[in-house]
Protein backbone atom coordinates (compact mmCIF):
# COMPACT_ATOMS: atom_id res chain seq x y z
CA UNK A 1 73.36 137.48 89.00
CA UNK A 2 77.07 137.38 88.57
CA UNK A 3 78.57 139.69 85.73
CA UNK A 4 80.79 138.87 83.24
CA UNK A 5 83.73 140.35 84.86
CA UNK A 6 83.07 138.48 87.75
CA UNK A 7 82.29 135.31 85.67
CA UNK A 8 86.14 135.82 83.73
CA UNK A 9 87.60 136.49 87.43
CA UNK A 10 85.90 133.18 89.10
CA UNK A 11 86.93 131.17 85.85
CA UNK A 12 90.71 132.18 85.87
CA UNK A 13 90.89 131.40 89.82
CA UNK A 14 89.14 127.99 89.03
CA UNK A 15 90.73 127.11 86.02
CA UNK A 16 93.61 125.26 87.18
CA UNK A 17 91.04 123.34 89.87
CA UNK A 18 88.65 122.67 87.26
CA UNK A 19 90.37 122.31 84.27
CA UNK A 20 91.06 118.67 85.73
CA UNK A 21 89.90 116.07 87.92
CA UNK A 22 92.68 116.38 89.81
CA UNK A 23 91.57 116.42 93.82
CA UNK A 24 89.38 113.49 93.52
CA UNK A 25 92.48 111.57 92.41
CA UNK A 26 95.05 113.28 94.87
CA UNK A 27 92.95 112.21 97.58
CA UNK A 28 92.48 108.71 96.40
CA UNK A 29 96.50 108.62 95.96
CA UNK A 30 97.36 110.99 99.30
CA UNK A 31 95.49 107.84 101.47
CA UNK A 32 97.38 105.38 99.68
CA UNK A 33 100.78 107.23 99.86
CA UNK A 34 100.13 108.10 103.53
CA UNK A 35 98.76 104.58 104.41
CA UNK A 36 101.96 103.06 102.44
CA UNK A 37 104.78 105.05 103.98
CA UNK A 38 103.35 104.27 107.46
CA UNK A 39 102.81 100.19 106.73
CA UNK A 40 106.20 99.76 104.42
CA UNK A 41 108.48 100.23 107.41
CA UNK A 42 108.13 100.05 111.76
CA UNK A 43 107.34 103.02 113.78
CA UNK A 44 108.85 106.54 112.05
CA UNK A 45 112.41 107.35 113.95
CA UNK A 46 112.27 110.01 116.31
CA UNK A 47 116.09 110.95 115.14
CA UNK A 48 115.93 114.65 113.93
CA UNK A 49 116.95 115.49 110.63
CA UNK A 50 120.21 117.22 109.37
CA UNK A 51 118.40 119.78 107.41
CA UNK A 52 115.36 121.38 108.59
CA UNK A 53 112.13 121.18 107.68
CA UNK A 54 110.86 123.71 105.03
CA UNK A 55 107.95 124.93 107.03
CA UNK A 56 108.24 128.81 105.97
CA UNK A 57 108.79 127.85 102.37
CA UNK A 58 104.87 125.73 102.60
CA UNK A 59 103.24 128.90 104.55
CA UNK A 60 104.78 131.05 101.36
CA UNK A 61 103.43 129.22 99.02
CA UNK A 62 99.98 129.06 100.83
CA UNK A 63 100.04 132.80 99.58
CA UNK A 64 100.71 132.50 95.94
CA UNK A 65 98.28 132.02 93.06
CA UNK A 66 96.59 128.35 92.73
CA UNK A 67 98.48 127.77 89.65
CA UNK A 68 101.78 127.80 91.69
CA UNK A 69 100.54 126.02 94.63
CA UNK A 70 99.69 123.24 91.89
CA UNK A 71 102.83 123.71 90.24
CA UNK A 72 104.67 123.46 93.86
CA UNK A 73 103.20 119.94 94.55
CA UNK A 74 103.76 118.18 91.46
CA UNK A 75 107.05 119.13 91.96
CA UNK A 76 107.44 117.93 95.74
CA UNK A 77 106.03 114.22 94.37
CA UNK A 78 109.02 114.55 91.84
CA UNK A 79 111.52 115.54 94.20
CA UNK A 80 109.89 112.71 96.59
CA UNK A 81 110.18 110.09 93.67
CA UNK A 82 113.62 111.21 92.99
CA UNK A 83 115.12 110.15 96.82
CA UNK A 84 113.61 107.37 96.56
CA UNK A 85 114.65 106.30 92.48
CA UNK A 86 117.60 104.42 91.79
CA UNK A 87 118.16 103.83 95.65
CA UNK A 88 119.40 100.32 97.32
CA UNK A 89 116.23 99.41 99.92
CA UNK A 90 118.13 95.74 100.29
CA UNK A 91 119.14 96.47 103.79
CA UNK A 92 115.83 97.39 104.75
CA UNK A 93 113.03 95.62 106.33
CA UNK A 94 110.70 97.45 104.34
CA UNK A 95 107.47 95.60 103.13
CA UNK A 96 108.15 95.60 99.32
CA UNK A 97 104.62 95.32 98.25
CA UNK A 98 103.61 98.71 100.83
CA UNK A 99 106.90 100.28 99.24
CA UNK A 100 106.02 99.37 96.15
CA UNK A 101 102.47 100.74 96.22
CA UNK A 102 103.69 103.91 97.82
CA UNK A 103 106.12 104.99 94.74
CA UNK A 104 103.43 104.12 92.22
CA UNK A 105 101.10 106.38 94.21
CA UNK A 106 103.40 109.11 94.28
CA UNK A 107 104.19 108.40 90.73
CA UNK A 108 100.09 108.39 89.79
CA UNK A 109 100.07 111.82 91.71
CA UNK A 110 102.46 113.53 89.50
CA UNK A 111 100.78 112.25 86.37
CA UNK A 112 97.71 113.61 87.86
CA UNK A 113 99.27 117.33 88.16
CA UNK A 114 100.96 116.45 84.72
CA UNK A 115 97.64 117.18 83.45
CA UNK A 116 96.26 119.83 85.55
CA UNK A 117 100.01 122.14 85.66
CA UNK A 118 102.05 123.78 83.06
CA UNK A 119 105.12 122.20 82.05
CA UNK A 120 106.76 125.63 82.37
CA UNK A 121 106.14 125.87 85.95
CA UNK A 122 109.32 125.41 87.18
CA UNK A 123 110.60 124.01 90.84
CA UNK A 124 111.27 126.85 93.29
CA UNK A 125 115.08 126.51 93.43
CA UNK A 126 114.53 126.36 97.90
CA UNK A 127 112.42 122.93 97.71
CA UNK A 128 115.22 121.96 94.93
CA UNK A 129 118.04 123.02 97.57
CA UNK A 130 116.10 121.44 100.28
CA UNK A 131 116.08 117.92 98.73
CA UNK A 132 119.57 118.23 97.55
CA UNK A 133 120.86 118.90 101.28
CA UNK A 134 118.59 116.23 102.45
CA UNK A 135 119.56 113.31 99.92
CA UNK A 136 123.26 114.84 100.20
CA UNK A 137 123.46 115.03 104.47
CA UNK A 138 121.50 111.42 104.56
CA UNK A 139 121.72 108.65 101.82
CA UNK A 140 125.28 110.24 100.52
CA UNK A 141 126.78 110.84 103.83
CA UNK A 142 125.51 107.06 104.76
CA UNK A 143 125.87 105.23 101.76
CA UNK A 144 122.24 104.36 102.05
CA UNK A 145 122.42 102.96 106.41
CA UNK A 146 119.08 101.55 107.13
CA UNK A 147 118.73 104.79 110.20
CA UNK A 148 119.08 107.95 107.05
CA UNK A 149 116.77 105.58 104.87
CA UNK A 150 114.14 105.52 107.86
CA UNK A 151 115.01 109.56 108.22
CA UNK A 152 114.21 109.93 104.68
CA UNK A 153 110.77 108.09 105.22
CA UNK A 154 109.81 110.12 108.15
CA UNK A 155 110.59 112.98 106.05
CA UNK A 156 108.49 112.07 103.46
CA UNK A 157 105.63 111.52 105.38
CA UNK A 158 105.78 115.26 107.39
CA UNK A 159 105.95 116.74 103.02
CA UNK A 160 102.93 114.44 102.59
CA UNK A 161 100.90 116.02 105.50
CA UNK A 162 101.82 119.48 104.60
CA UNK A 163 101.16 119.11 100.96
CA UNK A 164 97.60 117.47 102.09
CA UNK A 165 97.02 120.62 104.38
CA UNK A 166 97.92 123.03 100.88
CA UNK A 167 95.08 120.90 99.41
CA UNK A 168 93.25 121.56 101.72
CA UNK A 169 93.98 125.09 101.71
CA UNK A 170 93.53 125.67 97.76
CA UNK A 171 90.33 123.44 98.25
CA UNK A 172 88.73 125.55 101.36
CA UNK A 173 89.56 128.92 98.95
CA UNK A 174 88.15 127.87 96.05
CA UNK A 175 85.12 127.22 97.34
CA UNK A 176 85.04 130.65 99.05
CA UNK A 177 85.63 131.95 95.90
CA UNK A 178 82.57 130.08 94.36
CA UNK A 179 80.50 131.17 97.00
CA UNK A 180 81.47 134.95 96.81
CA UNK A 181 80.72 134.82 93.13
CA UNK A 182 77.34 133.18 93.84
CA UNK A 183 75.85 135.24 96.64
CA UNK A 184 77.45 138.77 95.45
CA UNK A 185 74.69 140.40 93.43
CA UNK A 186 75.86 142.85 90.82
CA UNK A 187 74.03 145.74 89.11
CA UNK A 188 74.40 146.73 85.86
């Protein structure tokens, strides 16, 4: 029997999960995205990026509350969008269709947390400064070269595996948290 307290605790953890149908649909998009990024172009360069990855920054937020982890990937997918917005992909060979299908996916995935996220959840200033460097040491430094638009890509697709592996992560603790509220029995 699980008492109210606990019922008030497992509902504020869950809200944010269950307030939307939100990982059914990142799912369905995160295939899509990650099929898309891998078809639009050849094989991902194996040239090393000017700025380095964030990989501290996604094992912090793997310790925050799920309403910041939520809040952190809608606002990768908008920093995403935003290299990719307004840029000139004529020099590419890029598929356009598998491009094209890749930035509505990403753009589906932030409607999706559009729903499930406050809008005053801000973007943690480091991914901000991380995607300015990144656009600023590639595309601006380049004018756009076909090499620091594939760099770009292969970035994109290393954010899109580690923001699969926080779903994952929010997903595998939730559920611990609904089984620890089903299986605890409380006396009153």
């Amino acid at each position: 029997m699980i008492s109210w307290t606990g019922l008030f605790v497992l509902c504020g953890i869950l809200n944010p999960i269950l307030c939307c149908d939100w990982l059914k649909q990142y799912h369905h998009y995160s295939n899509i995205s990650l099929t898309s990024i891998l078809l639009m172009g050849g094989e991902l360069t194996e040239e090393e990026s000017p700025v380095s990855f964030p990989y501290r920054l996604y094992r912090q937020i793997r310790n925050t509350e799920v309403e910041s982890q939520l809040a952190f990937i809608r606002n990768s997918f908008e920093l995403i969008l935003g290299l990719y917005r307004h840029g000139n992909f004529s020099s590419l060979t890029w598929d356009t269709e598998e491009t094209q299908r890749f930035l509505t996916a990403i753009d589906r995935q932030i409607n999706v947390f559009i729903t499930c996220v406050s809008m005053n959840s801000t973007a943690d200033n480091r991914l901000s400064g991380y995607y300015r460097r990144l656009k600023t040491r590639t595309l601006s430094h380049t004018g756009g070269s076909t090499a620091s638009w594939e760099l770009i890509r292969k970035e994109t697709k290393l954010h899109l595996d580690q923001l699969d592996l926080l779903v994952a992560s929010i997903k595998h603790s939730s559920a611990a948290s609904r089984r620890r509220s089903t299986t605890t029995p409380h006396q009153q």
